[in-house]
Protein backbone atom coordinates (compact mmCIF):
# COMPACT_ATOMS: atom_id res chain seq x y z
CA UNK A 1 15.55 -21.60 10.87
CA UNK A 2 17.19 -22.08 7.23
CA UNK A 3 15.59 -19.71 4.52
CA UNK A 4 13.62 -22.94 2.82
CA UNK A 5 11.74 -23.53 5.74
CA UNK A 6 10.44 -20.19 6.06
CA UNK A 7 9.24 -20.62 2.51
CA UNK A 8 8.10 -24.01 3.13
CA UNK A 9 6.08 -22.26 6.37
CA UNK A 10 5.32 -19.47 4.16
CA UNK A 11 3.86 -20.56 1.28
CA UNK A 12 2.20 -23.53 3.43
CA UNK A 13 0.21 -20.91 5.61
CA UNK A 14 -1.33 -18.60 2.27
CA UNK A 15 -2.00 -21.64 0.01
CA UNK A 16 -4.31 -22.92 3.31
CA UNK A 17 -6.12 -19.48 4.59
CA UNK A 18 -5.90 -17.52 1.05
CA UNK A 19 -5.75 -19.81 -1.73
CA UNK A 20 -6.96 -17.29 -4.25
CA UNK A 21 -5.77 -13.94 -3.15
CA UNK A 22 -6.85 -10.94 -5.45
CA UNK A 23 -6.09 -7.07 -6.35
CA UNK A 24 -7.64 -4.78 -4.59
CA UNK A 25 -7.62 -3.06 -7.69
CA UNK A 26 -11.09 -2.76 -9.36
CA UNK A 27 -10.89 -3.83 -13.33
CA UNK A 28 -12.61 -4.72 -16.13
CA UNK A 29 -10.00 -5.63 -18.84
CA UNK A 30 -6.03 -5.16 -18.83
CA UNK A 31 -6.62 -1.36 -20.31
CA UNK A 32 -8.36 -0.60 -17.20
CA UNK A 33 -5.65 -2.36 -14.99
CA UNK A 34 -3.04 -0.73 -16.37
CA UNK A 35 -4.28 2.72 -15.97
CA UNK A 36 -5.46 1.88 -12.60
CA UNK A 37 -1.79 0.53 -11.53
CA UNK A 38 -0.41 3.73 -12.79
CA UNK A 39 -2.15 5.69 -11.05
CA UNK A 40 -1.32 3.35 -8.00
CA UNK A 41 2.09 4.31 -7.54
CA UNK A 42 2.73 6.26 -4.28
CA UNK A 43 -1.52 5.93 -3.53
CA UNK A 44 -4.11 3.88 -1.90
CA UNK A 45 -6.26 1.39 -3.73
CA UNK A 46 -9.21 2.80 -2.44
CA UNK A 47 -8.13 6.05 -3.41
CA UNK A 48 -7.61 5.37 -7.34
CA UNK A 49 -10.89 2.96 -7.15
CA UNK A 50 -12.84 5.96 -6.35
CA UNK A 51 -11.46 8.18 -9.29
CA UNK A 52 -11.55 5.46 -12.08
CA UNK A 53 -15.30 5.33 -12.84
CA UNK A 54 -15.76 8.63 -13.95
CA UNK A 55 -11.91 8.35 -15.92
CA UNK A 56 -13.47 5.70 -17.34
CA UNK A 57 -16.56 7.33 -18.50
CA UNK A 58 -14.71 9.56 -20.35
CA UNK A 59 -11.68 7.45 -21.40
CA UNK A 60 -13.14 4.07 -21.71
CA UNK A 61 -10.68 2.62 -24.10
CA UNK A 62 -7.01 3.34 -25.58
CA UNK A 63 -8.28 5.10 -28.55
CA UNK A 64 -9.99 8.01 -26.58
CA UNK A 65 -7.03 8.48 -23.82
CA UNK A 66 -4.87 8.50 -26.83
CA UNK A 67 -7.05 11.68 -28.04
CA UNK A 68 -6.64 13.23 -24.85
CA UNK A 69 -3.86 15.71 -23.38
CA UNK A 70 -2.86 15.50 -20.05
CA UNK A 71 -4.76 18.64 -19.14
CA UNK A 72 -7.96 17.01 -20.27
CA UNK A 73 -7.04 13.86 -17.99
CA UNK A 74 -5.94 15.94 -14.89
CA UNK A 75 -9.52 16.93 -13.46
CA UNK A 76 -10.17 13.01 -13.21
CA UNK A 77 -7.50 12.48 -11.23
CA UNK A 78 -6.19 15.47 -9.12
CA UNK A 79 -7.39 13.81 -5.54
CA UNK A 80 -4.66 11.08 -6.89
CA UNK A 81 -0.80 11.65 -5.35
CA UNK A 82 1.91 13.72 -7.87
CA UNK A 83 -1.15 14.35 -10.62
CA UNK A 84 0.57 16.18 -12.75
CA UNK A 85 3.00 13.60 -13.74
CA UNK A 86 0.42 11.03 -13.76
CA UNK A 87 -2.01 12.85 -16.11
CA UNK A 88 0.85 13.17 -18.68
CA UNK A 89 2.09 9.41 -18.32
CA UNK A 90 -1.50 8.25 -19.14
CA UNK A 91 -2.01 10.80 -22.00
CA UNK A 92 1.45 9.59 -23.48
CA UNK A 93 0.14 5.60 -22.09
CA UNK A 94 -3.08 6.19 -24.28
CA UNK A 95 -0.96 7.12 -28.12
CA UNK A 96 1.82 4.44 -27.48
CA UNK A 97 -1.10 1.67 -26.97
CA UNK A 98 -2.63 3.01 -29.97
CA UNK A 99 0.47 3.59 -31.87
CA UNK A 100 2.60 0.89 -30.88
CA UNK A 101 0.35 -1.70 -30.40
CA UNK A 102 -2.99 -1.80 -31.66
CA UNK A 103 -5.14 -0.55 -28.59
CA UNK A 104 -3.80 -4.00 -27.17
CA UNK A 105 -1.92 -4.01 -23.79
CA UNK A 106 1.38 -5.91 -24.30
CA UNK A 107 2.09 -9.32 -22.34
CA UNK A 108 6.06 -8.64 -22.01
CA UNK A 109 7.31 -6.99 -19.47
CA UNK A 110 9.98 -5.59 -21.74
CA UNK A 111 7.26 -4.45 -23.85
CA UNK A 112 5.23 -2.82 -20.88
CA UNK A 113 8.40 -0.94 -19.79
CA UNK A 114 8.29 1.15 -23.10
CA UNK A 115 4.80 2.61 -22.01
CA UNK A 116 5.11 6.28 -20.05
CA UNK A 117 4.85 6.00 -16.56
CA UNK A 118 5.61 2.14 -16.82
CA UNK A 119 8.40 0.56 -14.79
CA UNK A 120 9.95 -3.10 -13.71
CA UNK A 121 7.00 -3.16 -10.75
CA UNK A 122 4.15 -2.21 -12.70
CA UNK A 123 4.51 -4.40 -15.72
CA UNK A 124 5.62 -7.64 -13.26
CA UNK A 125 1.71 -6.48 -11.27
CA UNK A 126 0.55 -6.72 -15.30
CA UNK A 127 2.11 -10.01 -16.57
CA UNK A 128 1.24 -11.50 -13.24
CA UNK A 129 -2.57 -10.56 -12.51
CA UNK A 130 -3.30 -10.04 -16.42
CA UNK A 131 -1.15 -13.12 -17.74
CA UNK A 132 -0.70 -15.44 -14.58
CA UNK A 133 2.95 -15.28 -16.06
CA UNK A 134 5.49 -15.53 -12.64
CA UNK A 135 6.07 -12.05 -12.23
CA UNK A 136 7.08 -10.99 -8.60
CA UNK A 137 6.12 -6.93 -8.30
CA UNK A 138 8.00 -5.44 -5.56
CA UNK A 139 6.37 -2.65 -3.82
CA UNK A 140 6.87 -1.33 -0.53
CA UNK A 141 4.95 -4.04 1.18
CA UNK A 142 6.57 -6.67 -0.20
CA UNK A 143 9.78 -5.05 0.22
CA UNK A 144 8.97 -4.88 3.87
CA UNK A 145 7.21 -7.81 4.84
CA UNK A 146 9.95 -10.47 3.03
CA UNK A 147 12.62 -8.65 4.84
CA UNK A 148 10.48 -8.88 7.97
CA UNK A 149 9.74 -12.67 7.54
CA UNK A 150 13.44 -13.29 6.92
CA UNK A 151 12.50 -14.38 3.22
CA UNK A 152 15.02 -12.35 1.76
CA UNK A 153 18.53 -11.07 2.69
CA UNK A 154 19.79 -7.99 4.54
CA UNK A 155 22.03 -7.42 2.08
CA UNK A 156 18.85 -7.22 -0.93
CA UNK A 157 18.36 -3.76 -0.77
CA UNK A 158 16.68 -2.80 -3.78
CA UNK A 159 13.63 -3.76 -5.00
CA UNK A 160 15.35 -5.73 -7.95
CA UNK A 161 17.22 -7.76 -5.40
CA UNK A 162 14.40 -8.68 -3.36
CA UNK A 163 12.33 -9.75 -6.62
CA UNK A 164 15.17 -12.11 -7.46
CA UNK A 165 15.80 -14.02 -4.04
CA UNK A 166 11.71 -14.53 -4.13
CA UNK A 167 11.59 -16.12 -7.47
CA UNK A 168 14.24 -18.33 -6.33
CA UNK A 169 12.41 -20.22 -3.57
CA UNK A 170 8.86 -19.69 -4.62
CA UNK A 171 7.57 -22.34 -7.30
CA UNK A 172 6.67 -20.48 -10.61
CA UNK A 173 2.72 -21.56 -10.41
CA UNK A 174 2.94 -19.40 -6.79
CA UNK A 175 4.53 -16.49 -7.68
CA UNK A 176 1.22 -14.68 -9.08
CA UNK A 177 -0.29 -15.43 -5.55
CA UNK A 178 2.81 -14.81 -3.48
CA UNK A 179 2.82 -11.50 -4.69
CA UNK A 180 -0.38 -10.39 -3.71
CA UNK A 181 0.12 -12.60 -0.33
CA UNK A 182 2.67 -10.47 0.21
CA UNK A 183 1.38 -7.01 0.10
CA UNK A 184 -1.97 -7.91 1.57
CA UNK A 185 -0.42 -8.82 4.65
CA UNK A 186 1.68 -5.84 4.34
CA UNK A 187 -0.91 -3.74 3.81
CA UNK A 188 -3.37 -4.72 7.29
CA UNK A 189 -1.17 -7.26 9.38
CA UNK A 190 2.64 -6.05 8.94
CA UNK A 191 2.05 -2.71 8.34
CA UNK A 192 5.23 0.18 8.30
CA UNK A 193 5.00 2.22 11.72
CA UNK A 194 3.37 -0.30 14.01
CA UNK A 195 2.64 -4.03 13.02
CA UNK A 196 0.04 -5.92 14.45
CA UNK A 197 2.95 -8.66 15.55
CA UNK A 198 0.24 -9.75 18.38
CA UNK A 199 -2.37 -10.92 15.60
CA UNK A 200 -0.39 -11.64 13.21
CA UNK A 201 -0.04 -15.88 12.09
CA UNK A 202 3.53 -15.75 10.38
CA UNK A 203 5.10 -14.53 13.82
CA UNK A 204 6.17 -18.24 14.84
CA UNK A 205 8.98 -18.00 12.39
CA UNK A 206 9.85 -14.00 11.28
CA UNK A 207 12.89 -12.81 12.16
CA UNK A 208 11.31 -9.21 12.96
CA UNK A 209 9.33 -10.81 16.13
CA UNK A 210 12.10 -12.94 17.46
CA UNK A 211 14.17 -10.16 17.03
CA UNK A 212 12.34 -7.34 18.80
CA UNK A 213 9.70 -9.66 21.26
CA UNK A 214 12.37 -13.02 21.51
CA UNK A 215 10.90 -16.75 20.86
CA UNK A 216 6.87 -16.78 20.37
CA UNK A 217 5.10 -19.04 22.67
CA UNK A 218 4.37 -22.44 21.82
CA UNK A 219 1.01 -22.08 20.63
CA UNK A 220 2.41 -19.85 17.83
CA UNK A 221 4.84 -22.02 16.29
CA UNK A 222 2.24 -23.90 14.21
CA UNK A 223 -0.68 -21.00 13.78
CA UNK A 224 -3.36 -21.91 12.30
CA UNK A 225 -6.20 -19.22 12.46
CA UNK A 226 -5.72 -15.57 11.06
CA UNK A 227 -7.43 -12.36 11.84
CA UNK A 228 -9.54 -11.26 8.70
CA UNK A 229 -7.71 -9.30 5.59
């Protein structure tokens, strides 16, 4: 199967079953995102969604993070993965937002990547989810799942890579929604260790099945049902 036609299949399938994916991410306003995706990195969703209600009670806007030091901001978040570093990004996050741009969070991802603790992935999950601009994050579910599916090339090995063969096939007006196609499925169908390959829908055309399991049976060719995400 040629690489458009997994697209085609792709995109076809999530535009049908999940027109209007979302974040798992709990927010109020692009402040709130922002922190929350920062403290994201390297953690669970349900994890930082538990911690940012009281951060948020104390830090409820750029102008009071941007009074805080990262010792004041560590308490909030120490059940959060590498703390330390985290607390200090979002202490530094808190003046530059202030500083830099008027308690406003920027809508450029070259902008976004001047923030501390701010890099390519987290200002494309800003731009995209904030700005519906076509931003393609690349996490670690989307880096696995696309190479799974046969989406993108053996030979894309960094997350960069991957993010550009993506945008190449997927329309602009899909890329907000491919992204979080992507990592949902990651993130309860195609999972790391053990992937659910015998629920999953995509399975009549990823290279990962055919590969390990050979040719799925008829009936999977054209799937159209999905186990809940």
């Amino acid at each position: 199967m040629r690489k458009p036609e997994r697209f085609r299949r792709f995109l076809d399938y999530f535009t049908t079953h999940f027109p209007e994916p979302q974040t798992e991410l709990r927010y109020g306003n692009p402040y709130e995102l922002i922190v929350a995706v920062v403290l994201s990195a390297q953690c669970t969703d349900k994890r930082v969604n538990h911690v940012m209600p009281a951060l948020l009670e104390q830090f409820p806007t750029p102008a009071q993070l941007a009074l805080a030091s990262a010792d004041n901001i560590f308490p909030f978040i120490r059940s959060i993965s590498y703390p330390n570093n985290k607390a200090k990004h979002l202490a530094g996050l808190g003046r530059m937002l202030v500083d830099d741009f008027g308690s406003e969070v920027p809508s450029t991802i070259e902008e976004l990547q001047r923030l501390p603790g701010v890099g390519r992935k987290t200002a494309n999950v800003i731009v995209s989810v904030i700005y519906n601009q076509p931003a393609m994050a690349v996490d670690t579910h989307v880096f696995r799942v696309s190479h799974r599916l046969g989406l993108v090339n053996k030979t894309a090995t960094t997350p960069l890579a991957v993010e550009k063969e993506l945008v190449r096939y997927i329309p602009l007006v899909l890329i907000p929604k491919a992204h979080h196609w992507l990592i949902l499925h990651g993130r309860y169908i195609c999972v790391a260790r053990t992937p659910k390959c015998e629920i999953c829908p995509l399975k009549g055309f990823c290279k990962y099945y055919i590969t390990n399991f050979g040719q799925p049976a008829a009936e999977d060719l054209n799937a159209a049902t999905t186990p809940s995400i």
